[in-house]
N, C-alpha and C. Protein backbone atom coordinates (compact mmCIF):
# COMPACT_ATOMS: atom_id res chain seq x y z
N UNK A 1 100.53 3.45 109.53
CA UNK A 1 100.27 4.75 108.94
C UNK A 1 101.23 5.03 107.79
N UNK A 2 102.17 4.36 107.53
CA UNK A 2 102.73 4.01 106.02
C UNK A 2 104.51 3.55 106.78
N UNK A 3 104.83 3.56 106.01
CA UNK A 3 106.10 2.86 105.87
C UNK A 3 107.51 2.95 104.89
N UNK A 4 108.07 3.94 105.56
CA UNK A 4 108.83 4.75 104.70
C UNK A 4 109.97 3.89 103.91
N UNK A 5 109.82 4.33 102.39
CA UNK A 5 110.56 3.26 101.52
C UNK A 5 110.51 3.73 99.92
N UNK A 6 111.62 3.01 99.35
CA UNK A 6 111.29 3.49 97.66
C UNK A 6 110.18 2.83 97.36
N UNK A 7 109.10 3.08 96.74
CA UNK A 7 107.98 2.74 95.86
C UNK A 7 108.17 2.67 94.13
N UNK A 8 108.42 1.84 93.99
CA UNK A 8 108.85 1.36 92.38
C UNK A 8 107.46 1.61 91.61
N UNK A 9 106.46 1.30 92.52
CA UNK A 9 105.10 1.33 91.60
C UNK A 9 105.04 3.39 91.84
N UNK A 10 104.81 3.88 92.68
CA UNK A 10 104.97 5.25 92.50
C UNK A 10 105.86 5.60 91.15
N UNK A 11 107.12 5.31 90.91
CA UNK A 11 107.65 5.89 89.89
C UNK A 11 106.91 5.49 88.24
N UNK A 12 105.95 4.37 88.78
CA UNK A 12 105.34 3.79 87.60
C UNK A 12 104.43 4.74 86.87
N UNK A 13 103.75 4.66 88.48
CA UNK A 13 102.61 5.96 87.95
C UNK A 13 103.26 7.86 87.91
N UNK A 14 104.24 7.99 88.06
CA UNK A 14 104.90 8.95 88.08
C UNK A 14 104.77 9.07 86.47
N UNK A 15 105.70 8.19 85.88
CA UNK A 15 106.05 7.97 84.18
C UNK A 15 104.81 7.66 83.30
N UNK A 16 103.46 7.45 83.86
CA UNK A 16 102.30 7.56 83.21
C UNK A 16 101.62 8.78 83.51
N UNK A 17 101.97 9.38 84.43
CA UNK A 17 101.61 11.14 84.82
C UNK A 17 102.38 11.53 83.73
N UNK A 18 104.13 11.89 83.89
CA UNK A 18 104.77 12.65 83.01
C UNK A 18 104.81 12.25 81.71
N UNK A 19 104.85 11.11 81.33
CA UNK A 19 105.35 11.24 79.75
C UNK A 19 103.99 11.78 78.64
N UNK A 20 103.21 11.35 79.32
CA UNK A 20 102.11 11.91 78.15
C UNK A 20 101.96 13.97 78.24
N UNK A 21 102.41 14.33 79.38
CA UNK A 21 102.80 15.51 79.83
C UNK A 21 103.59 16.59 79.14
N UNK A 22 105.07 15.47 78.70
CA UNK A 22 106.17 16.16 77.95
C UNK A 22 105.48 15.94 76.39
N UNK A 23 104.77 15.41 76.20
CA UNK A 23 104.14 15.34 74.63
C UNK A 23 102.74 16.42 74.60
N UNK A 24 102.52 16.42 76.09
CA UNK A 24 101.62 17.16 75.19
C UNK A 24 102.07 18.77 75.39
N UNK A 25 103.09 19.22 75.82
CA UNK A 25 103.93 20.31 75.96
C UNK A 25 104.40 20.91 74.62
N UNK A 26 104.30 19.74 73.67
CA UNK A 26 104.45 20.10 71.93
C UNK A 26 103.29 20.12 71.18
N UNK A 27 102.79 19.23 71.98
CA UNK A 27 101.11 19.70 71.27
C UNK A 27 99.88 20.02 72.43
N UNK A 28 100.12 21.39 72.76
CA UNK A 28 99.08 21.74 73.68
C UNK A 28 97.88 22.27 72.53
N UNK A 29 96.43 22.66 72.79
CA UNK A 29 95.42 22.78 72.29
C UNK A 29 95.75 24.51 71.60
N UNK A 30 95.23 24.66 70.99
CA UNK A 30 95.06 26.21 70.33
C UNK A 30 94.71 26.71 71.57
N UNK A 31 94.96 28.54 71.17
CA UNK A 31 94.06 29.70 72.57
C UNK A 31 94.33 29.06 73.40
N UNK A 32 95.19 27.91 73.74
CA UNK A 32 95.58 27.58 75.57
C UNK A 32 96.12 28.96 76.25
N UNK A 33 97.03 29.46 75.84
CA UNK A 33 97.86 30.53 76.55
C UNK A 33 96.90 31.58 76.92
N UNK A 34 95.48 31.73 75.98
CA UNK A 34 94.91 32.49 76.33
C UNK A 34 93.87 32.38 77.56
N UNK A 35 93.81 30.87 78.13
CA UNK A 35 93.03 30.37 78.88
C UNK A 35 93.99 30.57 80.41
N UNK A 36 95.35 30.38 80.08
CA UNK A 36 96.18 29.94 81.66
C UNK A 36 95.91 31.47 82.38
N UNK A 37 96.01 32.64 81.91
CA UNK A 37 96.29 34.02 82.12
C UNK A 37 94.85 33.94 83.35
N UNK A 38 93.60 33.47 83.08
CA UNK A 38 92.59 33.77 83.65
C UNK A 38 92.29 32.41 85.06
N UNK A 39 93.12 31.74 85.08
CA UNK A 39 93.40 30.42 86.42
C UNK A 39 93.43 31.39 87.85
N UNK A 40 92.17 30.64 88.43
CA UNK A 40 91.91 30.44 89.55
C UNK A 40 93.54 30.81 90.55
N UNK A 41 93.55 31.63 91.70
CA UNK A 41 94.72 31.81 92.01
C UNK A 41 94.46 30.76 93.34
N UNK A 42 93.54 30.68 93.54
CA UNK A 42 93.39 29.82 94.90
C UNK A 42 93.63 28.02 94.29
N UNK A 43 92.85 27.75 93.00
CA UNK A 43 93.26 26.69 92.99
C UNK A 43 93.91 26.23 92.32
N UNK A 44 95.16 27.04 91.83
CA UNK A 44 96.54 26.78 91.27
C UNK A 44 96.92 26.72 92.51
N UNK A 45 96.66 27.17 93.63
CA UNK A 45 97.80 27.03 94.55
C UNK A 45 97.67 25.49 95.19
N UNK A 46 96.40 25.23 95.42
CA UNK A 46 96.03 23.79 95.75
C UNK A 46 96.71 22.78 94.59
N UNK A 47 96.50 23.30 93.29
CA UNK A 47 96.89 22.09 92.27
C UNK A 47 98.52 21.89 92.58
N UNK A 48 99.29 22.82 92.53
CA UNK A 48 100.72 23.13 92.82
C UNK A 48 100.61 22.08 94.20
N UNK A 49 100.41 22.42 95.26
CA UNK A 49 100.72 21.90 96.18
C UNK A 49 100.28 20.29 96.45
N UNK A 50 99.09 19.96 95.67
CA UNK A 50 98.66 18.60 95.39
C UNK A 50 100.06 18.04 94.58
N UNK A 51 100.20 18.51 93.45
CA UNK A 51 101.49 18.42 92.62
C UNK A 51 102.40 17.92 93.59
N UNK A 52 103.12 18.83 94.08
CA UNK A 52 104.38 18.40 94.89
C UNK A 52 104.28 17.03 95.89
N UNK A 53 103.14 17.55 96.69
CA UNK A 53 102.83 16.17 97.55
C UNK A 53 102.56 15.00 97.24
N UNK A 54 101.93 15.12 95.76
CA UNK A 54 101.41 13.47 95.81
C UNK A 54 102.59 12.89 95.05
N UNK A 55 103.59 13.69 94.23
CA UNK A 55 104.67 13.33 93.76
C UNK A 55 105.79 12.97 94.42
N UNK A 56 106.19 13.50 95.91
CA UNK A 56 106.87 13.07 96.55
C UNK A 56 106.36 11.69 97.35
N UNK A 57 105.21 12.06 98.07
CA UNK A 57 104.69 10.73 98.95
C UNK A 57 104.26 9.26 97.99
N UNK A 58 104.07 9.40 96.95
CA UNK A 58 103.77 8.35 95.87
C UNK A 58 105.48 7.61 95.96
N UNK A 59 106.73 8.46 96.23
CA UNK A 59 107.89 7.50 96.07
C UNK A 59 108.31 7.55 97.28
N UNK A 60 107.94 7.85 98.77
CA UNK A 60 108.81 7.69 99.60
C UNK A 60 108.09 7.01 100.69
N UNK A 61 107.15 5.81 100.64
CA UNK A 61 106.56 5.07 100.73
C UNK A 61 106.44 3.93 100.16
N UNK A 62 106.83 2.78 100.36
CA UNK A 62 106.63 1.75 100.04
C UNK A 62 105.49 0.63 99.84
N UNK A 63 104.44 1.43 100.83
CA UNK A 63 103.43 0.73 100.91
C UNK A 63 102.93 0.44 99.62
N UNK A 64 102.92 1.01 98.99
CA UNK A 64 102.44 0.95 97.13
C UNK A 64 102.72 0.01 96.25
N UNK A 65 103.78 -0.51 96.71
CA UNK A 65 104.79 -1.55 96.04
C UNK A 65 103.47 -3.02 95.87
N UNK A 66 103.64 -3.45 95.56
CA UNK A 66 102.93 -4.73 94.94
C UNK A 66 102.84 -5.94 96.30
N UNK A 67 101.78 -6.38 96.59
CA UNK A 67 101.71 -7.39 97.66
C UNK A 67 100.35 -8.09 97.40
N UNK A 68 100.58 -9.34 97.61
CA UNK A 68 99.59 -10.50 96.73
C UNK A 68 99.08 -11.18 98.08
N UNK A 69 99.35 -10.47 98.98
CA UNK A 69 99.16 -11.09 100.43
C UNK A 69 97.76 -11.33 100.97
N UNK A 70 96.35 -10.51 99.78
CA UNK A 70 94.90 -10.46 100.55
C UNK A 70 94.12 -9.51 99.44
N UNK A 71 93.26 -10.12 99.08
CA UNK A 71 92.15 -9.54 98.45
C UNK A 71 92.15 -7.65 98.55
N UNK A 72 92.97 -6.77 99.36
CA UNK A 72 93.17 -5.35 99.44
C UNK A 72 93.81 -5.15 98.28
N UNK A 73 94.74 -6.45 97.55
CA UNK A 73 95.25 -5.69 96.17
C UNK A 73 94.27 -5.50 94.94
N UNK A 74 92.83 -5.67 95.48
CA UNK A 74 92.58 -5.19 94.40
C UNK A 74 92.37 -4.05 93.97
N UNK A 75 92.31 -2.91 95.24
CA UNK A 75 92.40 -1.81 95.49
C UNK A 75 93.30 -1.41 94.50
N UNK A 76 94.95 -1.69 94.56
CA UNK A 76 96.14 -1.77 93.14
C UNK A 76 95.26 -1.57 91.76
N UNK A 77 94.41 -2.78 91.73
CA UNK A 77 93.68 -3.32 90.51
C UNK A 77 93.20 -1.83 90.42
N UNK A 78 92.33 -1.72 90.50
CA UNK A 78 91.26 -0.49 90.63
C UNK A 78 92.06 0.94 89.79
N UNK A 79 92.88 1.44 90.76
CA UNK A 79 93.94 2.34 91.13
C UNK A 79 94.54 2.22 89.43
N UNK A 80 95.09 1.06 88.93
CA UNK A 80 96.19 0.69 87.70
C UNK A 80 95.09 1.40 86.37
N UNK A 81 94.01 0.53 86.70
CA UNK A 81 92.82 0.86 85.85
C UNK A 81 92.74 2.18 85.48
N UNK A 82 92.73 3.46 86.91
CA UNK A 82 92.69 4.33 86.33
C UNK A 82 93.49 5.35 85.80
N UNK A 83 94.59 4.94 85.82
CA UNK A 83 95.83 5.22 85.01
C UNK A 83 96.10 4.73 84.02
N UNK A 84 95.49 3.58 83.23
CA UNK A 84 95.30 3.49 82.31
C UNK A 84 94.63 4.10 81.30
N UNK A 85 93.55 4.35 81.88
CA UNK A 85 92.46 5.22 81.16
C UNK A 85 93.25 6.32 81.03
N UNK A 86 93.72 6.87 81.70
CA UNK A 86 94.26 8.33 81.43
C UNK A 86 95.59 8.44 80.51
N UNK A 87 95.77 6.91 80.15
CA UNK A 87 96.51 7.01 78.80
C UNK A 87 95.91 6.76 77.76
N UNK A 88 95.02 6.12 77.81
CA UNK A 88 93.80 6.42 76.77
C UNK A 88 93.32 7.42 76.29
N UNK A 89 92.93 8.21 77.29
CA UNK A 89 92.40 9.65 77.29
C UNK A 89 93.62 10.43 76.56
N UNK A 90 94.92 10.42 77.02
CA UNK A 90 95.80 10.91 75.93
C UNK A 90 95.81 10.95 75.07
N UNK A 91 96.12 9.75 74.30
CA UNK A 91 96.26 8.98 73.04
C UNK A 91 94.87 9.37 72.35
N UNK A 92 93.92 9.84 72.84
CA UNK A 92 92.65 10.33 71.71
C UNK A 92 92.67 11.67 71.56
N UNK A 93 93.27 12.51 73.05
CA UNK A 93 93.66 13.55 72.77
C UNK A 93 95.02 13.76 71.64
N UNK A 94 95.76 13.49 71.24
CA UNK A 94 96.99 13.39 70.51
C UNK A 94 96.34 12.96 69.18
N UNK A 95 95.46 12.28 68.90
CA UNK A 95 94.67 12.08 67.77
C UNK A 95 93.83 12.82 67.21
N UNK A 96 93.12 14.04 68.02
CA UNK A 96 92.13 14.67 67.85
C UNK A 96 92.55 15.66 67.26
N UNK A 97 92.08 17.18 67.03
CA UNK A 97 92.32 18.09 66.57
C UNK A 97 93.44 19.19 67.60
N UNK A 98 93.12 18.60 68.74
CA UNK A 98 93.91 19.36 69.74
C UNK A 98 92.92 20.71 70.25
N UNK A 99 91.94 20.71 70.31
CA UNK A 99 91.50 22.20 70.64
C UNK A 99 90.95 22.28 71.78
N UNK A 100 91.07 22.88 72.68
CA UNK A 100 90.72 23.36 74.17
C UNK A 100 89.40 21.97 74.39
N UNK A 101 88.38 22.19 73.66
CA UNK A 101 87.36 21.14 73.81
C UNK A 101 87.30 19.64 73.98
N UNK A 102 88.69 19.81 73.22
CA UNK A 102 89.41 17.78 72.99
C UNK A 102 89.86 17.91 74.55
N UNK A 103 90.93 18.54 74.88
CA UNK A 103 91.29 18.57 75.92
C UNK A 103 90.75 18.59 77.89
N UNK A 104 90.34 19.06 77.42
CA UNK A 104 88.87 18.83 78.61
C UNK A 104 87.48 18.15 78.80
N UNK A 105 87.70 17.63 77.43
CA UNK A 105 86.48 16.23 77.02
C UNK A 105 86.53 15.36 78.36
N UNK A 106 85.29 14.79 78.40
CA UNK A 106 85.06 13.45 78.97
C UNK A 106 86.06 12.30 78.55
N UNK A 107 85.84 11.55 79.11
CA UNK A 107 86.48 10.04 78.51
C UNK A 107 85.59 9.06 79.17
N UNK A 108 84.80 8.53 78.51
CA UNK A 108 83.86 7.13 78.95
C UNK A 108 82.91 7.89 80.16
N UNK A 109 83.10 7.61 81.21
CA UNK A 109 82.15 8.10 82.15
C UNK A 109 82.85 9.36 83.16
N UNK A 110 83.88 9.73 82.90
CA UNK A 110 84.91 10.73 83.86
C UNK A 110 84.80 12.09 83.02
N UNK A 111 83.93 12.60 83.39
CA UNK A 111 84.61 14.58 82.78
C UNK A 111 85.96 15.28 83.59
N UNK A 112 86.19 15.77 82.15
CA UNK A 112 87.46 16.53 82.59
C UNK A 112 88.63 15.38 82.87
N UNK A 113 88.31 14.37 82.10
CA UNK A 113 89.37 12.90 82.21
C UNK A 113 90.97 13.04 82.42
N UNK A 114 91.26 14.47 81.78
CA UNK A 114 92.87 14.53 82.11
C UNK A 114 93.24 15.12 83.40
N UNK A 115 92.06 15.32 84.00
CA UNK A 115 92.50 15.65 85.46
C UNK A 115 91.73 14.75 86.40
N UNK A 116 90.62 14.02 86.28
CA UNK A 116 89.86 13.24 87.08
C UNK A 116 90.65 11.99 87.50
N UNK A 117 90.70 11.28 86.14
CA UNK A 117 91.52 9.72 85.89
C UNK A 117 92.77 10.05 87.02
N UNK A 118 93.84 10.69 86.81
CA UNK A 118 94.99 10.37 87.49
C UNK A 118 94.55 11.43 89.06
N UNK A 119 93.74 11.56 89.38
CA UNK A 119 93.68 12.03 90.76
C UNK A 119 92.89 11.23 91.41
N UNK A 120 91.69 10.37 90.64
CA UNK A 120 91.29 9.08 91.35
C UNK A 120 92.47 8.01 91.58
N UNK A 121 93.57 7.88 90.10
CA UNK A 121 94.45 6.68 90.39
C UNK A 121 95.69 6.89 91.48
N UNK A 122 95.84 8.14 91.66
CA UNK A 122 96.36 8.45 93.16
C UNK A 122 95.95 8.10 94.11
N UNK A 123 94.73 8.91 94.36
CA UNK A 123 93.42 8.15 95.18
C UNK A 123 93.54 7.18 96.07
N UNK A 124 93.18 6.16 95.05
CA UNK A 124 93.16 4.86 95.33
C UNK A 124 94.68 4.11 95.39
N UNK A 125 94.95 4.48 95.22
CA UNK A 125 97.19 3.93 94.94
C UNK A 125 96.99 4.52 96.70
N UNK A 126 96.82 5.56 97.18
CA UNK A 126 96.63 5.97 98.85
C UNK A 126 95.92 4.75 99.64
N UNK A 127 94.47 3.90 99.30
CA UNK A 127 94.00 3.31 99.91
C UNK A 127 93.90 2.14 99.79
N UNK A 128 95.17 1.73 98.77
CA UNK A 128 95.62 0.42 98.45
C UNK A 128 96.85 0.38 99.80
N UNK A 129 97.36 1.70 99.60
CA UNK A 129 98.91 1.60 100.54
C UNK A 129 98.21 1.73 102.09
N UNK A 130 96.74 1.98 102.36
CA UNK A 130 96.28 2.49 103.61
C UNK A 130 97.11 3.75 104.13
N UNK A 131 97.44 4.72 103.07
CA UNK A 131 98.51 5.29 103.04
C UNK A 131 97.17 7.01 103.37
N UNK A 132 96.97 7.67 104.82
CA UNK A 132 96.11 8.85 104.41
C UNK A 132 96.95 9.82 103.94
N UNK A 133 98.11 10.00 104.29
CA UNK A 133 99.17 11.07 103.46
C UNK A 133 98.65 11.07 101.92
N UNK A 134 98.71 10.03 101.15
CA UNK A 134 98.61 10.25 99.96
C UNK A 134 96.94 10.81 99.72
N UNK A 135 96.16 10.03 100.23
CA UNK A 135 94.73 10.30 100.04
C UNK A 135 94.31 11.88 100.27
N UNK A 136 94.73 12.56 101.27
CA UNK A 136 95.07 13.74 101.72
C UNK A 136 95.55 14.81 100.15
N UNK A 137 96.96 14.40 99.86
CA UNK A 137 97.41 14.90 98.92
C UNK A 137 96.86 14.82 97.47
N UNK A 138 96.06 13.38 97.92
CA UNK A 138 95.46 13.47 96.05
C UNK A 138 94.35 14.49 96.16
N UNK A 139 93.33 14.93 97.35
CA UNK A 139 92.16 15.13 97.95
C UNK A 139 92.63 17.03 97.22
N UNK A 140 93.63 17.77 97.92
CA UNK A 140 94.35 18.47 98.02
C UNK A 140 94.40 18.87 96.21
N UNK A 141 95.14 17.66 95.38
CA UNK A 141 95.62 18.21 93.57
C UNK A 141 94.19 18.24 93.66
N UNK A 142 93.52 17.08 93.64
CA UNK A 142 92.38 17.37 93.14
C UNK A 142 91.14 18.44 92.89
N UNK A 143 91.04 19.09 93.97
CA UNK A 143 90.40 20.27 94.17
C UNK A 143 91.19 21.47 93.05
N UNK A 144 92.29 21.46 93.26
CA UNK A 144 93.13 22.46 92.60
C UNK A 144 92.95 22.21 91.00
N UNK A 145 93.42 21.13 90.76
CA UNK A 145 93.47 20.02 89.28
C UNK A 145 92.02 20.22 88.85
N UNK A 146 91.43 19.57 89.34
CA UNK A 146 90.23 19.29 88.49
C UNK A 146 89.30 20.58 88.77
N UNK A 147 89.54 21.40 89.46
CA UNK A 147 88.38 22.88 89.74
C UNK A 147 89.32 23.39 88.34
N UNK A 148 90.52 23.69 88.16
CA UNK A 148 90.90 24.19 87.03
C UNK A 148 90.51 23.81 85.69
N UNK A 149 90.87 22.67 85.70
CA UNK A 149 90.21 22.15 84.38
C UNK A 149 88.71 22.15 83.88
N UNK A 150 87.89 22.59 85.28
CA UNK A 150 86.38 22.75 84.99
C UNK A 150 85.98 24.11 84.55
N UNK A 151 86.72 25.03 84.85
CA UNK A 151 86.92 26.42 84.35
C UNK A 151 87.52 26.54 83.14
N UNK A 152 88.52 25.82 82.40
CA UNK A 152 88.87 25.92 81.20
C UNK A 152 87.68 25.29 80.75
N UNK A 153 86.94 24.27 81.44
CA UNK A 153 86.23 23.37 79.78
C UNK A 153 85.25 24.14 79.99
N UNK A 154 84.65 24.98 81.04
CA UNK A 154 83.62 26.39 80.62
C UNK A 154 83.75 27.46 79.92
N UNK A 155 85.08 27.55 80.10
CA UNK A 155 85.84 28.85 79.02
C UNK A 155 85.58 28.18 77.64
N UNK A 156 86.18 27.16 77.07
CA UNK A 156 86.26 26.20 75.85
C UNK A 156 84.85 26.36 75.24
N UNK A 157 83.91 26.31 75.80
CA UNK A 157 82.39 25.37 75.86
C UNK A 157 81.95 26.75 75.20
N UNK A 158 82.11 27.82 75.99
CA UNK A 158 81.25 29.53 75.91
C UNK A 158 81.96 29.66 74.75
N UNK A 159 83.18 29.68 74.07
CA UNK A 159 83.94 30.23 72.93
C UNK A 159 83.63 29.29 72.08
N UNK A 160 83.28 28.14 71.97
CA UNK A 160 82.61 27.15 70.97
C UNK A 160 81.21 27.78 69.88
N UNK A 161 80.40 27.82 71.39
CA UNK A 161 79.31 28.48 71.52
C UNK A 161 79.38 29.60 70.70
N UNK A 162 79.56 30.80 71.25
CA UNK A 162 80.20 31.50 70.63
C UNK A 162 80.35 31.54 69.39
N UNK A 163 81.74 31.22 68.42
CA UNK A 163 81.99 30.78 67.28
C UNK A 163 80.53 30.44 66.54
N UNK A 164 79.94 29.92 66.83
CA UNK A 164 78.63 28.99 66.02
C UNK A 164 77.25 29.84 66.21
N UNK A 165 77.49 31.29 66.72
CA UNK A 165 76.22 32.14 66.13
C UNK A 165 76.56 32.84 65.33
């Protein structure tokens, strides 16, 4: 049921969560501030608490750590993949114009990619480690995470709209 330990790969995906995070803290989208004021109070509290949990249990578990021992790492595989994407998804966001709409865009087949991508690559980083704590906790941001971000990219979408009659 896991196996308590430092997880080196947790801090991996920790530093592909945060750093694109602290950048985009300098370049957040226009009218953001005007969007946070109207957040869901129920599922900020889930995103918050997904937050904390999957950030702690991602490093105090070892199971995560890298093992070449049986075809289950490809689960890893899977999991890496989608943390990649979600630096992708950055990097076009950081290219784009920055506006509420960039930001809550799709990416390839994932809507709402800056919150989907890294709550699947949690996800699965849980059922690579056979770890349900984490799966639990990603289960948990996710609802919070990605219900929020589906409410901004409806807010975004109507004020687009909007604008263009």
């Amino acid at each position: 049921m896991g196996h308590f330990g430092f997880s080196y790969v947790g801090v991996i995906y920790l530093l592909m969560l945060f750093i694109p995070n602290i950048f985009w803290a300098k370049n957040q989208p226009k009218d953001y501030d005007k969007y946070v004021g109207n957040e869901n109070k129920v599922l900020l509290m889930f995103e918050r608490a997904g937050e904390v949990l999957t950030s702690a249990l991602c490093l105090v578990f070892s199971d995560f750590n890298i093992r070449t021992d049986s075809l289950w790492c490809l689960w890893l595989l899977v999991s890496f993949l989608f943390m990649v994407l979600y630096e992708l998804y950055w990097i076009r966001y950081f290219r784009s114009e920055k506006t509420m709409a960039d930001m809550y865009s799709s990416f390839l087949f994932f809507p709402v990619a800056g919150a989907s991508l890294p709550c699947l690559g949690f996800f699965t980083l849980g059922i690579y480690g056979k770890n349900i704590f984490l799966m639990v906790a990603s289960v948990i941001l996710s609802i919070g995470h990605i219900g929020i971000h589906l409410m901004h990219r409806k807010e975004a979408l109507a004020a687009k709209e909007k604008q263009h009659e």
